[in-house]
N, C-alpha and C. Protein backbone atom coordinates (compact mmCIF):
# COMPACT_ATOMS: atom_id res chain seq x y z
N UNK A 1 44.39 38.50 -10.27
CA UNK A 1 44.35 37.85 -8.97
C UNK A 1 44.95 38.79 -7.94
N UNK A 2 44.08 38.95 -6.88
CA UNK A 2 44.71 39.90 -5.82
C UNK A 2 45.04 39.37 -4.53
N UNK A 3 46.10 39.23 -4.00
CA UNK A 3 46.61 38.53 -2.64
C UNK A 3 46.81 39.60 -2.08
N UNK A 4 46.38 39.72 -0.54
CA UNK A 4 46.31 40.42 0.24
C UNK A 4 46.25 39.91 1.26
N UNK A 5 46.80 40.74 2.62
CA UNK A 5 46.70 39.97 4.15
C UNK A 5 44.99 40.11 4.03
N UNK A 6 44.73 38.98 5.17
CA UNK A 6 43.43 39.22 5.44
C UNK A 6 43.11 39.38 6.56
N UNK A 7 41.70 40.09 6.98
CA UNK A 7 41.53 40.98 8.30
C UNK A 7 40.21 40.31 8.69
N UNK A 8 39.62 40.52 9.86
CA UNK A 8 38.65 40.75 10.63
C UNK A 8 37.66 40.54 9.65
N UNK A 9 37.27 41.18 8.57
CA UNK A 9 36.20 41.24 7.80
C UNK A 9 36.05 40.06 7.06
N UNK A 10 37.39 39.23 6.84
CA UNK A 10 37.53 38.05 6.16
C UNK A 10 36.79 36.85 6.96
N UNK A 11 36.53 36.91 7.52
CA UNK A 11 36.30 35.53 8.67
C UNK A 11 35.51 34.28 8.52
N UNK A 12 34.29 35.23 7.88
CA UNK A 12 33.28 33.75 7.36
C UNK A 12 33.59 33.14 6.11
N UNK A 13 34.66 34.07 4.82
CA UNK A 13 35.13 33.50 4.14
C UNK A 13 36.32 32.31 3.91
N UNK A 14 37.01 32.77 5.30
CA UNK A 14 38.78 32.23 5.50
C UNK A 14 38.31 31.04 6.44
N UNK A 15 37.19 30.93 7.41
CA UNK A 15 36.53 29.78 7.86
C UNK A 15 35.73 29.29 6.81
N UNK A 16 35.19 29.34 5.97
CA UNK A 16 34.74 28.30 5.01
C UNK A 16 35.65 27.91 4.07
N UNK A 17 37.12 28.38 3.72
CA UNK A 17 37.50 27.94 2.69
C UNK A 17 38.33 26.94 3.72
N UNK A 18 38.76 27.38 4.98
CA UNK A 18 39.85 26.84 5.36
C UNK A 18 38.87 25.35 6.16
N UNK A 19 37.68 25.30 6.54
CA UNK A 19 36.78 24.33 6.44
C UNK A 19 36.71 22.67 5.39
N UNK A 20 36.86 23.53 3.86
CA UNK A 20 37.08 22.93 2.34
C UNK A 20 38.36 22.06 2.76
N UNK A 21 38.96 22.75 2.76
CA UNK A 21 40.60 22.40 2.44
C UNK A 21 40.75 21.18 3.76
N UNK A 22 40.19 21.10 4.84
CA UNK A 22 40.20 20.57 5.85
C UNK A 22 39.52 18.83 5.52
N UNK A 23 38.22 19.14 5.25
CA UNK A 23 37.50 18.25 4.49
C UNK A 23 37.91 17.54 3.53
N UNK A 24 38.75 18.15 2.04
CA UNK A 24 39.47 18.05 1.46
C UNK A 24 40.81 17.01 1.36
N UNK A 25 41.46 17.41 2.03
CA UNK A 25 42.78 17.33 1.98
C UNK A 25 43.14 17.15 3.39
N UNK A 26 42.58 16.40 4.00
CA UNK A 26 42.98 16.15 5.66
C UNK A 26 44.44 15.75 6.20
N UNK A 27 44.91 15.16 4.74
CA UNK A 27 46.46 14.60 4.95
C UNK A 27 47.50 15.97 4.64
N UNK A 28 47.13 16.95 4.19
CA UNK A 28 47.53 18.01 4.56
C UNK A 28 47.62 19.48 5.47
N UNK A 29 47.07 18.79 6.25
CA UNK A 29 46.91 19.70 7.68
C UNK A 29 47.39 19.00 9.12
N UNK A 30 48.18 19.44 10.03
CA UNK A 30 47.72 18.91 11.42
C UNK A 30 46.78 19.10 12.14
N UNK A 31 45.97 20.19 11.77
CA UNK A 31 44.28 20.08 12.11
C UNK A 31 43.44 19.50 11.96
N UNK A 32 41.69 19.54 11.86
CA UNK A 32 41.31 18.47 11.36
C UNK A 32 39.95 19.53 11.15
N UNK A 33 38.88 18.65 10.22
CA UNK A 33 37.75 19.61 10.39
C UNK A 33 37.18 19.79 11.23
N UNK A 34 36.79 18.17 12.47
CA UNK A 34 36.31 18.43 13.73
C UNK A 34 36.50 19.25 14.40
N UNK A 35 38.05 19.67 14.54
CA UNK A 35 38.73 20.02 15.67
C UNK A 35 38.23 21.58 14.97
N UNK A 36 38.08 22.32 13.65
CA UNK A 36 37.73 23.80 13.69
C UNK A 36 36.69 23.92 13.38
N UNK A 37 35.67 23.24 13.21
CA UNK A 37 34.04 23.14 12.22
C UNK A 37 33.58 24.30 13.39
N UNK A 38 33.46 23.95 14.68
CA UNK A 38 32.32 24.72 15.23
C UNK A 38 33.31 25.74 16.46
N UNK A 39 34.05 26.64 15.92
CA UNK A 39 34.98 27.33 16.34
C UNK A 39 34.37 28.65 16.09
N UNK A 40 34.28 29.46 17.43
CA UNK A 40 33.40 30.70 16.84
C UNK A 40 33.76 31.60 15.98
N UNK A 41 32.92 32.32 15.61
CA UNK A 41 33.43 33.67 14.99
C UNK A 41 34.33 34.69 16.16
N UNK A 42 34.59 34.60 17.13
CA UNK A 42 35.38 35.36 17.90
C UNK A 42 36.84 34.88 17.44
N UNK A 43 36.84 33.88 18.01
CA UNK A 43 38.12 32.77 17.69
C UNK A 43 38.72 33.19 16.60
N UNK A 44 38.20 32.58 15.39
CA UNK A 44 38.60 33.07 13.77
C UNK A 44 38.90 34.28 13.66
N UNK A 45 37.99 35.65 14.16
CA UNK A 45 38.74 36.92 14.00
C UNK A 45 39.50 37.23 14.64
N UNK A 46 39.90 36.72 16.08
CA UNK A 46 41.19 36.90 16.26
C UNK A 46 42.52 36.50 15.96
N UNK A 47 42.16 35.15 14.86
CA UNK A 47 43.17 34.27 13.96
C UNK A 47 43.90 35.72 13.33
N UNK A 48 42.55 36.10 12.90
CA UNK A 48 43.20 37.59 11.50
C UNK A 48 43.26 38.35 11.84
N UNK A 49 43.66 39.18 13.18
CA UNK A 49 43.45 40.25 13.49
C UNK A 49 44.67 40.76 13.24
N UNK A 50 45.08 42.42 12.57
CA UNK A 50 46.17 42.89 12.65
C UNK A 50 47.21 42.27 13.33
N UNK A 51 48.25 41.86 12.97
CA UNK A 51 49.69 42.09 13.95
C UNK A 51 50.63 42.10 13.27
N UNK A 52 52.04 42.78 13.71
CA UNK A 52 53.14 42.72 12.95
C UNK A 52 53.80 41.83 12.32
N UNK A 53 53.68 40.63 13.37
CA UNK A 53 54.57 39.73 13.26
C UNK A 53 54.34 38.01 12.62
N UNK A 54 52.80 38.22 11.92
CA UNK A 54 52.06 37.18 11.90
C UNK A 54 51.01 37.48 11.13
N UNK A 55 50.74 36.46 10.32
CA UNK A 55 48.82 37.18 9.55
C UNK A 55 48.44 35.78 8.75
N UNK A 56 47.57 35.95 7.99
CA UNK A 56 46.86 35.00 7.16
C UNK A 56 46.65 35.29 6.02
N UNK A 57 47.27 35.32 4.69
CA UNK A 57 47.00 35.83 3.50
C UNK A 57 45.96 35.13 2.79
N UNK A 58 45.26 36.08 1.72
CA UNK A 58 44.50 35.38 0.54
C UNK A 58 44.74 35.55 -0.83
N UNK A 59 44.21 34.65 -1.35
CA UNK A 59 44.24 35.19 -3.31
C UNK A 59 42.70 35.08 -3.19
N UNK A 60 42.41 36.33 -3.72
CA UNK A 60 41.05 36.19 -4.96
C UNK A 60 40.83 36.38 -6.06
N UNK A 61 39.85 35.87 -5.85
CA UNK A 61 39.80 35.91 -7.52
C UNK A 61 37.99 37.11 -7.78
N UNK A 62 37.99 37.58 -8.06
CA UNK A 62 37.29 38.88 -8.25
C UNK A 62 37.14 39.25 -6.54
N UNK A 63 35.55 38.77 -5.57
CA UNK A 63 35.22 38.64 -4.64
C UNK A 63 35.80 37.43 -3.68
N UNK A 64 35.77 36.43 -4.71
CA UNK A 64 35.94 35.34 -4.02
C UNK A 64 37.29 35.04 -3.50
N UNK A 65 37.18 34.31 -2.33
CA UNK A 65 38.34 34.06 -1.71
C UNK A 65 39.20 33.02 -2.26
N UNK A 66 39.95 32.46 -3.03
CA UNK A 66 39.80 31.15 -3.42
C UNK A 66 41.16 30.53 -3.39
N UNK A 67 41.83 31.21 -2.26
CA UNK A 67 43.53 30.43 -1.57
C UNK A 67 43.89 31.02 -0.11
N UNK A 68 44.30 30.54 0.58
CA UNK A 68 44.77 30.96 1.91
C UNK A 68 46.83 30.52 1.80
N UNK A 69 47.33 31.11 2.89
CA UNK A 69 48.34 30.72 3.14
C UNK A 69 48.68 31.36 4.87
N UNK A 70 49.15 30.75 5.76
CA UNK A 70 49.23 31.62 6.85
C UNK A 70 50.88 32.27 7.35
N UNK A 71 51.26 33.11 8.19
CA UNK A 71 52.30 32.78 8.71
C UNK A 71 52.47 33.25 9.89
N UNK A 72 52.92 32.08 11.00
CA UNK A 72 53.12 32.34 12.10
C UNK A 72 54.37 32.35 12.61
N UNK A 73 54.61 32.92 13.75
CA UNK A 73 56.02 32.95 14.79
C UNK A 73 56.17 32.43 15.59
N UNK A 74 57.61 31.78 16.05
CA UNK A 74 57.68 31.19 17.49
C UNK A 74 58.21 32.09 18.37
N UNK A 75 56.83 31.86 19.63
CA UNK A 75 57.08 32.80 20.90
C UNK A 75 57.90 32.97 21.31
N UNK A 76 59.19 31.98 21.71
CA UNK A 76 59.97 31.14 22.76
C UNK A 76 61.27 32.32 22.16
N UNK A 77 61.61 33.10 23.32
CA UNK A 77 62.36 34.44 23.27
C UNK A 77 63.89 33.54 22.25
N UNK A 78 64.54 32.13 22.68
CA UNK A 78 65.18 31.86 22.13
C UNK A 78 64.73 31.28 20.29
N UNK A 79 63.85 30.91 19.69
CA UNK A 79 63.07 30.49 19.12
C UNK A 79 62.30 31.72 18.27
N UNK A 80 62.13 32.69 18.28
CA UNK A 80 61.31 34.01 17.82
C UNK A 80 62.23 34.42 16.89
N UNK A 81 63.62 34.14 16.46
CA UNK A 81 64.10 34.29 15.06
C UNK A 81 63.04 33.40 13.69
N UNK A 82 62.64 32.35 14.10
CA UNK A 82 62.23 31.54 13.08
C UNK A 82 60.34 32.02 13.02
N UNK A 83 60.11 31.99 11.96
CA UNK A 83 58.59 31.58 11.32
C UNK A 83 58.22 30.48 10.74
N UNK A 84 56.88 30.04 10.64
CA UNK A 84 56.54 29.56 9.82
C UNK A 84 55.38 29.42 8.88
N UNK A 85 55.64 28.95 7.77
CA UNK A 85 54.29 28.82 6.90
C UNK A 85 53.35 27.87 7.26
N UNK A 86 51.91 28.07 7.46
CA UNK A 86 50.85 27.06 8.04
C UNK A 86 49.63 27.52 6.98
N UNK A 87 48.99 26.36 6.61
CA UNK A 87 47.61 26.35 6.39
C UNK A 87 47.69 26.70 4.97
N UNK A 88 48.34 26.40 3.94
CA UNK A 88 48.08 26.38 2.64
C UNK A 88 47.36 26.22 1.87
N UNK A 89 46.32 26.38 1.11
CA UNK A 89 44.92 25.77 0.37
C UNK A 89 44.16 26.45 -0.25
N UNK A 90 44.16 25.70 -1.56
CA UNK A 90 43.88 26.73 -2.93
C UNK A 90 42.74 25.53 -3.26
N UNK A 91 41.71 26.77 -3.68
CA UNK A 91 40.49 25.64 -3.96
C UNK A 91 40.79 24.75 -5.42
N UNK A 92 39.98 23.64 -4.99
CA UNK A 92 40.77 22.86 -6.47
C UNK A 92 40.12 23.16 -7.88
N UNK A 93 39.28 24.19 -8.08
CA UNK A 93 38.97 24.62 -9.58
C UNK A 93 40.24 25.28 -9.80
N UNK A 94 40.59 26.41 -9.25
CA UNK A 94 41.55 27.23 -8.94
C UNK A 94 43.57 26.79 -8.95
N UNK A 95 43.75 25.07 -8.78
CA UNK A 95 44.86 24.74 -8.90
C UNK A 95 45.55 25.04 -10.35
N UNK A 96 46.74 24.87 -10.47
CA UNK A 96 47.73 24.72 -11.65
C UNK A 96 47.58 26.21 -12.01
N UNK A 97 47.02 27.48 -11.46
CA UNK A 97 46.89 28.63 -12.22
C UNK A 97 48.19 29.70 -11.46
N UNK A 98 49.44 28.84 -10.38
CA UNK A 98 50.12 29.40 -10.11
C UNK A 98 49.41 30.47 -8.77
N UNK A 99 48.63 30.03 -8.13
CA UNK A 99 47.54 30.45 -6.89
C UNK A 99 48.37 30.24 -5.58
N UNK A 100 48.60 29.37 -5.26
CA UNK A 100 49.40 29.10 -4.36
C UNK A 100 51.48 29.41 -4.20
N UNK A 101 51.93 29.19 -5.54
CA UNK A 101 52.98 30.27 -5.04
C UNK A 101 52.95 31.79 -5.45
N UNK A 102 52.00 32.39 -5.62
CA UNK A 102 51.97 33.74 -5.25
C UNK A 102 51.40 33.69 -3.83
N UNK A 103 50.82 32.95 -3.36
CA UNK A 103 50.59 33.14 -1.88
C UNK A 103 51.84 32.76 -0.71
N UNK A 104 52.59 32.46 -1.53
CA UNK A 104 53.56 31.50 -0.12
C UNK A 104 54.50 33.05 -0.53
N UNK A 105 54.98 33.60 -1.67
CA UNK A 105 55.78 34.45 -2.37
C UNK A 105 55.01 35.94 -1.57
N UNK A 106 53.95 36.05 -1.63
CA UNK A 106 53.86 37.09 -0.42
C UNK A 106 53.98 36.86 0.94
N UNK A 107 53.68 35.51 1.42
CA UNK A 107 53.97 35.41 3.07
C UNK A 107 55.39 35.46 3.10
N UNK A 108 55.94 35.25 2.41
CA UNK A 108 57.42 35.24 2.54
C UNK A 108 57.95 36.95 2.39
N UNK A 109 57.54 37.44 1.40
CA UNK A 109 57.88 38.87 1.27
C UNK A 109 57.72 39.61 2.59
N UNK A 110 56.50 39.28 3.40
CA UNK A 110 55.84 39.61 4.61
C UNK A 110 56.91 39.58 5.98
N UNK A 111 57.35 37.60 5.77
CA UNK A 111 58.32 37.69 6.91
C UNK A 111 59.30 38.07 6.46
N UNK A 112 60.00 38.77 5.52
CA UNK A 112 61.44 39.20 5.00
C UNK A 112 61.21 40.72 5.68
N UNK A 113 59.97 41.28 5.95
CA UNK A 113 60.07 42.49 6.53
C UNK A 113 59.87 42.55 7.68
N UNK A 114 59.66 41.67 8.38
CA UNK A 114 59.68 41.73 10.36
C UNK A 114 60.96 41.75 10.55
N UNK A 115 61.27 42.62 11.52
CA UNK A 115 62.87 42.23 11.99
C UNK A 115 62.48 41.13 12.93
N UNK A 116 64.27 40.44 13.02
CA UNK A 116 65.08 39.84 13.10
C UNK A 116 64.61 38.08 12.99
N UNK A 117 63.41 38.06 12.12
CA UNK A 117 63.34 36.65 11.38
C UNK A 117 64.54 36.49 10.71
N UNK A 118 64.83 35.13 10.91
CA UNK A 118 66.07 34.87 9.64
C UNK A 118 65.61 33.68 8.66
N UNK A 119 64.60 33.07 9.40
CA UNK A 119 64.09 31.49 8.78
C UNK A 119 63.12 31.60 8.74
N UNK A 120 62.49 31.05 7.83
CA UNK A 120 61.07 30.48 7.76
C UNK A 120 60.97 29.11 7.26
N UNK A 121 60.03 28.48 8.63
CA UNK A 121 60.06 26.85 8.54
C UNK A 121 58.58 26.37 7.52
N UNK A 122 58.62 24.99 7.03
CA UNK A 122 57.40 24.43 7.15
C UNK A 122 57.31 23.28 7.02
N UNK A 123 56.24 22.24 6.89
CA UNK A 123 56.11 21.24 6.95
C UNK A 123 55.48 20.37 5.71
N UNK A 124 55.26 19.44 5.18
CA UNK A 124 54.50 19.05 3.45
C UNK A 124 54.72 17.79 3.89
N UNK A 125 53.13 17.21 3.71
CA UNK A 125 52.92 15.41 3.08
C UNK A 125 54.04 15.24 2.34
N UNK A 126 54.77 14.14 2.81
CA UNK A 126 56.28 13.43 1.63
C UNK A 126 54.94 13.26 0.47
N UNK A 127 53.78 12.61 1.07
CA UNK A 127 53.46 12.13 -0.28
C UNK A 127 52.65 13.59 -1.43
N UNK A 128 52.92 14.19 -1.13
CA UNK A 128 52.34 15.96 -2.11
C UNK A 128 53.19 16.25 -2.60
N UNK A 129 54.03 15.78 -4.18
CA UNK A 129 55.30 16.29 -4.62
C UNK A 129 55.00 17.49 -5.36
N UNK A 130 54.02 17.89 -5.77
CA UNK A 130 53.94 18.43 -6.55
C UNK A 130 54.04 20.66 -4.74
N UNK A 131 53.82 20.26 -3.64
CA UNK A 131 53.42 20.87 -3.01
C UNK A 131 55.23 21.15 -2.73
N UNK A 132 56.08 19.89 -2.30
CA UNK A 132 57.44 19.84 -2.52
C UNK A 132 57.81 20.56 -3.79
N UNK A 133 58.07 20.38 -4.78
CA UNK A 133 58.58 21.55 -5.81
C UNK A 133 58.20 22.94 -5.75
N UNK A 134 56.75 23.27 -5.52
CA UNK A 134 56.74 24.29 -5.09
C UNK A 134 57.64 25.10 -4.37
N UNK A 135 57.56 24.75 -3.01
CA UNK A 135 58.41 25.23 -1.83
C UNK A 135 59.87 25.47 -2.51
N UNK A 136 60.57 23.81 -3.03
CA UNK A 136 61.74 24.04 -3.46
C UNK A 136 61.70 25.46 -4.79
N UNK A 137 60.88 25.77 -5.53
CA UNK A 137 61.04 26.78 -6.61
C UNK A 137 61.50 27.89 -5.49
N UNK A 138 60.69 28.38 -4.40
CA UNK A 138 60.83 29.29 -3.56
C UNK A 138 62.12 29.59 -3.04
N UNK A 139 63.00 28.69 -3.04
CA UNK A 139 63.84 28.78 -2.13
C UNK A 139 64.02 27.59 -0.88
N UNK A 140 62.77 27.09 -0.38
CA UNK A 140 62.90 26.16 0.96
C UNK A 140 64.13 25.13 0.17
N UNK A 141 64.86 24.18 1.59
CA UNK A 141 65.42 23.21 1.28
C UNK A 141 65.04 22.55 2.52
N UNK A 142 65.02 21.14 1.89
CA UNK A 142 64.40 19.88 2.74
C UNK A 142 65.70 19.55 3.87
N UNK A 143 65.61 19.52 5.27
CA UNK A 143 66.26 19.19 6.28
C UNK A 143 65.99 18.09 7.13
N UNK A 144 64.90 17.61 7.51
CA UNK A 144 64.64 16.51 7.51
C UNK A 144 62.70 15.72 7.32
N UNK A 145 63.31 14.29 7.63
CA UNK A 145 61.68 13.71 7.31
C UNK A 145 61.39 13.15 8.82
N UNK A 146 59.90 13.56 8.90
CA UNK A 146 59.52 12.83 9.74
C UNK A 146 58.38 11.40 9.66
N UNK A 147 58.97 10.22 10.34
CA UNK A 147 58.05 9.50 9.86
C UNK A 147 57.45 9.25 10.81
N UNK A 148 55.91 8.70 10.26
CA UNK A 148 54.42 8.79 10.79
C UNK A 148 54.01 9.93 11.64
N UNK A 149 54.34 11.35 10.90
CA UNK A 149 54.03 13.05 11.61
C UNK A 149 52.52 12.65 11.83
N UNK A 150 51.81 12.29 11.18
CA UNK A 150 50.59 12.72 11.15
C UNK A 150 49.56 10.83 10.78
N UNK A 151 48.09 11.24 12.05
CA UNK A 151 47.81 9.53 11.55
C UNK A 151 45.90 10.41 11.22
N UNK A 152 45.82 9.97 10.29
CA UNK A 152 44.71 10.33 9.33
C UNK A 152 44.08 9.51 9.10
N UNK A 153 42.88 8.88 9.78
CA UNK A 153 42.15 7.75 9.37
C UNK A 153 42.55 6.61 10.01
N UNK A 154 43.25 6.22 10.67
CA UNK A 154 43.96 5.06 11.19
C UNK A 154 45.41 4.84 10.57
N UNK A 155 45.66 5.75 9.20
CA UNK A 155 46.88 5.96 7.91
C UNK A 155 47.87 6.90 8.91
N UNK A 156 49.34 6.33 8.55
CA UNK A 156 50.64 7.19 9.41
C UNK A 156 51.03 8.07 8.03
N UNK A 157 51.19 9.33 8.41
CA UNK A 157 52.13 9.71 6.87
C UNK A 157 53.45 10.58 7.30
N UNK A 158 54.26 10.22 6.12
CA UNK A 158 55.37 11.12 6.98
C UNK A 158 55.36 12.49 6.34
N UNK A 159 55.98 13.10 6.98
CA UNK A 159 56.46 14.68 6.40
C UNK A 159 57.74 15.09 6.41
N UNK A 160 57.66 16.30 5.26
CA UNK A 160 58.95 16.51 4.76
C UNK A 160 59.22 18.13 5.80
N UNK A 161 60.26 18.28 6.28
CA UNK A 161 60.62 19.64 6.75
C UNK A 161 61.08 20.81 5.85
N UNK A 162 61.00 21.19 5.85
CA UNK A 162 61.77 22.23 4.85
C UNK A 162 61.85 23.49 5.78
N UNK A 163 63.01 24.60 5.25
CA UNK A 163 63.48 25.47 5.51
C UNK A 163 63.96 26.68 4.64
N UNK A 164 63.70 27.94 5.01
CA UNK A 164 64.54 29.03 3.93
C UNK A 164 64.88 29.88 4.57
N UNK A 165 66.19 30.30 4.65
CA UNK A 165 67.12 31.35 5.86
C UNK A 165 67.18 32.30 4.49
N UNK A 166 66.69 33.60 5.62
CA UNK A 166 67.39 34.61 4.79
C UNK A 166 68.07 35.89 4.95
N UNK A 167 68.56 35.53 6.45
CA UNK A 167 69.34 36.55 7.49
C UNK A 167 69.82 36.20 8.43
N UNK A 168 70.73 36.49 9.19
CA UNK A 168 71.47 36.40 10.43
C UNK A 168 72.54 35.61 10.38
């Protein structure tokens, strides 16, 4: 299995998987499929385009793309110590094979090398425990819950915060 940032060239793959996962698993995103289904190809490659401080990783599996994980930064000059993990999603033939924490285990390796990150945030369905242990194997610890983060269908769900400092 090879995880690697992904670039420009990735685009129609990292929009169809991240499409799946949308469709999928709607209670795990604050996005939705509507809201990225017909999002151009400009858009998306500039999701992945090189930058220091930010990218979109994958696992494949020979060619195929078959996990994402993202990680982004906050702008806000006071606020730009912290990152976070966004957009998690491992196709479901592909679950239980340990796919997804090698992907969070390189975005993390990733922000451990930007200077002056010290945190990296994220967010998880309370109801995805199995997505919770994960994180916790990593390192995150839960700081707080939010209830009804997200309304999915007319459904409120809450979410769990989590956090992992590893400087400053």
């Amino acid at each position: 299995m090879l995880v690697r940032l992904l670039g420009t060239q990735d685009a129609p793959s990292f929009h169809s998987l991240r499409l799946c996962g949308l469709r999928e698993a709607p209670t795990s995103f604050a996005s939705s499929y509507e809201e990225e289904v017909d999002r151009s190809a400009e858009v998306i490659e500039a999701q992945l385009a090189t930058r220091n401080d930010r990218g979109v990783f994958g696992a494949f599996e020979g060619s195929r793309l078959v996990g994402i994980a993202g990680l982004g930064r906050e702008n806000r000059r006071k606020l730009n110590h912290k990152a976070f993990v966004w957009g998690v999603y491992v196709a479901p033939d592909m679950r239980g094979l340990g796919v997804s924490k090698k992907l969070v285990a390189e975005v993390l390796t990733f922000a451990r090398s930007i200077p002056d990150i010290t945190q990296v945030n994220l967010t998880v369905n309370a109801n995805n425990p199995a997505a919770i242990r994960l994180y916790t194997s990593l390192g995150f610890e839960q700081f707080g819950r939010e209830h009804n983060s997200l309304m999915v269908d007319g459904h409120m769900y809450d979410e769990v915060h989590m956090s992992l400092h590893f400087g400053g």
